[in-house]
C-alpha atoms as a PDB file:
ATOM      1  CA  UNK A   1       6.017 -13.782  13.052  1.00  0.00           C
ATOM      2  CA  UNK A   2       6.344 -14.693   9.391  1.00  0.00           C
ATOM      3  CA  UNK A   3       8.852 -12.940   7.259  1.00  0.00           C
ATOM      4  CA  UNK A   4       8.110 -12.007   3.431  1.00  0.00           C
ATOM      5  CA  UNK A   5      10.958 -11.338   1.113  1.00  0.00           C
ATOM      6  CA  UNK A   6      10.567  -9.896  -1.986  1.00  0.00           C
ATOM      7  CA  UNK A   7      12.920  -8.453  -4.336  1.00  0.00           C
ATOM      8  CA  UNK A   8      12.315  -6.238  -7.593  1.00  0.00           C
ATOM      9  CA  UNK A   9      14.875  -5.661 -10.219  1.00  0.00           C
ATOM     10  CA  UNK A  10      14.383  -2.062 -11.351  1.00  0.00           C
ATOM     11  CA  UNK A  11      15.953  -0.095 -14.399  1.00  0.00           C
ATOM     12  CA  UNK A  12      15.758   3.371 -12.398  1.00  0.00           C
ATOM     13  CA  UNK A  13      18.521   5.977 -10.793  1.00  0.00           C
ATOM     14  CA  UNK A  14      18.356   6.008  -7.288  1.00  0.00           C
ATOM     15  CA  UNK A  15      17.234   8.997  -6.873  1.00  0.00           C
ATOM     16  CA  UNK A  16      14.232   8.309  -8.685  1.00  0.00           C
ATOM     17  CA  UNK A  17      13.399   5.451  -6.891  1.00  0.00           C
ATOM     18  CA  UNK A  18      14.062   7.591  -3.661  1.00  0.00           C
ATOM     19  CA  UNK A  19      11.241   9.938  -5.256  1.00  0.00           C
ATOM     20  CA  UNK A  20       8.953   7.064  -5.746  1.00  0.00           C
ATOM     21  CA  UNK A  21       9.121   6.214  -2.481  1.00  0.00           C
ATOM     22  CA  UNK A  22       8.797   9.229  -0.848  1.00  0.00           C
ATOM     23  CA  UNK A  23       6.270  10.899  -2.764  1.00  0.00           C
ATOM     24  CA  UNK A  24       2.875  10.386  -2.873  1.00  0.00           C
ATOM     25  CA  UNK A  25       2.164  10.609  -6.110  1.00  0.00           C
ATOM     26  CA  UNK A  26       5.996   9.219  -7.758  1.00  0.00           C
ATOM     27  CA  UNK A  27       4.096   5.909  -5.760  1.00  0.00           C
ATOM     28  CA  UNK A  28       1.183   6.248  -7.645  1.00  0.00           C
ATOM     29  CA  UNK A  29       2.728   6.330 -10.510  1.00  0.00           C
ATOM     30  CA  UNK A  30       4.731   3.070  -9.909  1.00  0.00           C
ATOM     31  CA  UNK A  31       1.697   0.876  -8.705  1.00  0.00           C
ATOM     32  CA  UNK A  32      -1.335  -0.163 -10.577  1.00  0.00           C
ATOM     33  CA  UNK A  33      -4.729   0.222  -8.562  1.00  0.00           C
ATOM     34  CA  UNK A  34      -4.816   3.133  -5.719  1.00  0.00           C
ATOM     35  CA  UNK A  35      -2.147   4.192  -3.799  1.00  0.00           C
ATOM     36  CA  UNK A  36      -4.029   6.553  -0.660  1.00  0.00           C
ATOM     37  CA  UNK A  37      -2.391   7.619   2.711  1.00  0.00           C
ATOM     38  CA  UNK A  38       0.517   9.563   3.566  1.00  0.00           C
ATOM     39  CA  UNK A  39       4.586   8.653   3.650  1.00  0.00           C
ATOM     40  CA  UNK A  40       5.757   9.783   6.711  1.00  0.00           C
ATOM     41  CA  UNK A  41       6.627   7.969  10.343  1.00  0.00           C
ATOM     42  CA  UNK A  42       3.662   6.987  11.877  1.00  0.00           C
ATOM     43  CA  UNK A  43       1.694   7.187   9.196  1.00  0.00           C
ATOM     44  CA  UNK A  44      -0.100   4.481   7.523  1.00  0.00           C
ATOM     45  CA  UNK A  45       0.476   4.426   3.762  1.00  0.00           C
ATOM     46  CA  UNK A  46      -2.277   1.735   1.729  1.00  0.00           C
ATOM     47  CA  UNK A  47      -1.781  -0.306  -2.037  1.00  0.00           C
ATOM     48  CA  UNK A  48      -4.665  -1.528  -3.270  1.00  0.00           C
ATOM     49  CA  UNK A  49      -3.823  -3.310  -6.480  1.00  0.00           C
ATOM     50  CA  UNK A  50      -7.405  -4.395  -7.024  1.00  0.00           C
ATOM     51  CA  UNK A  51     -10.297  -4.473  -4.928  1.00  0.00           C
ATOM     52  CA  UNK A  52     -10.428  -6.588  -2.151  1.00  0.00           C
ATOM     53  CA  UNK A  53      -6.864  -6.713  -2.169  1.00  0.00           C
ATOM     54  CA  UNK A  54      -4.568  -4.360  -0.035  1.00  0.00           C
ATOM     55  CA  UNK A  55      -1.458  -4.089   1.896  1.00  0.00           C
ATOM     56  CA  UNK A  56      -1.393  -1.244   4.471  1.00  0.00           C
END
């Protein structure tokens, strides 16, 4: 199975980038394009950056 790594330097607290990725709309606010689904185990959370393009 392929592996992607990807790294992002951020200039953010950890605890706000623990909000942005646990919250719904902390996501949003970090991604351009639509952000839909929910964050939670089992769930299935979807970026769409621009359309006809989106990771899942």
């Amino acid at each position: 199975m392929p592996t992607l790594h990807h790294a992002i330097k951020i200039a953010a607290s950890r605890s706000a980038v623990f909000r942005a990725l646990t919250d719904i709309d902390e996501m949003a606010a970090w991604h351009e394009g639509r952000v839909e689904g929910t964050i939670a185990p089992g769930e299935i959370l979807t970026l769409t950056p621009k359309p006809g393009l989106s990771f899942a």
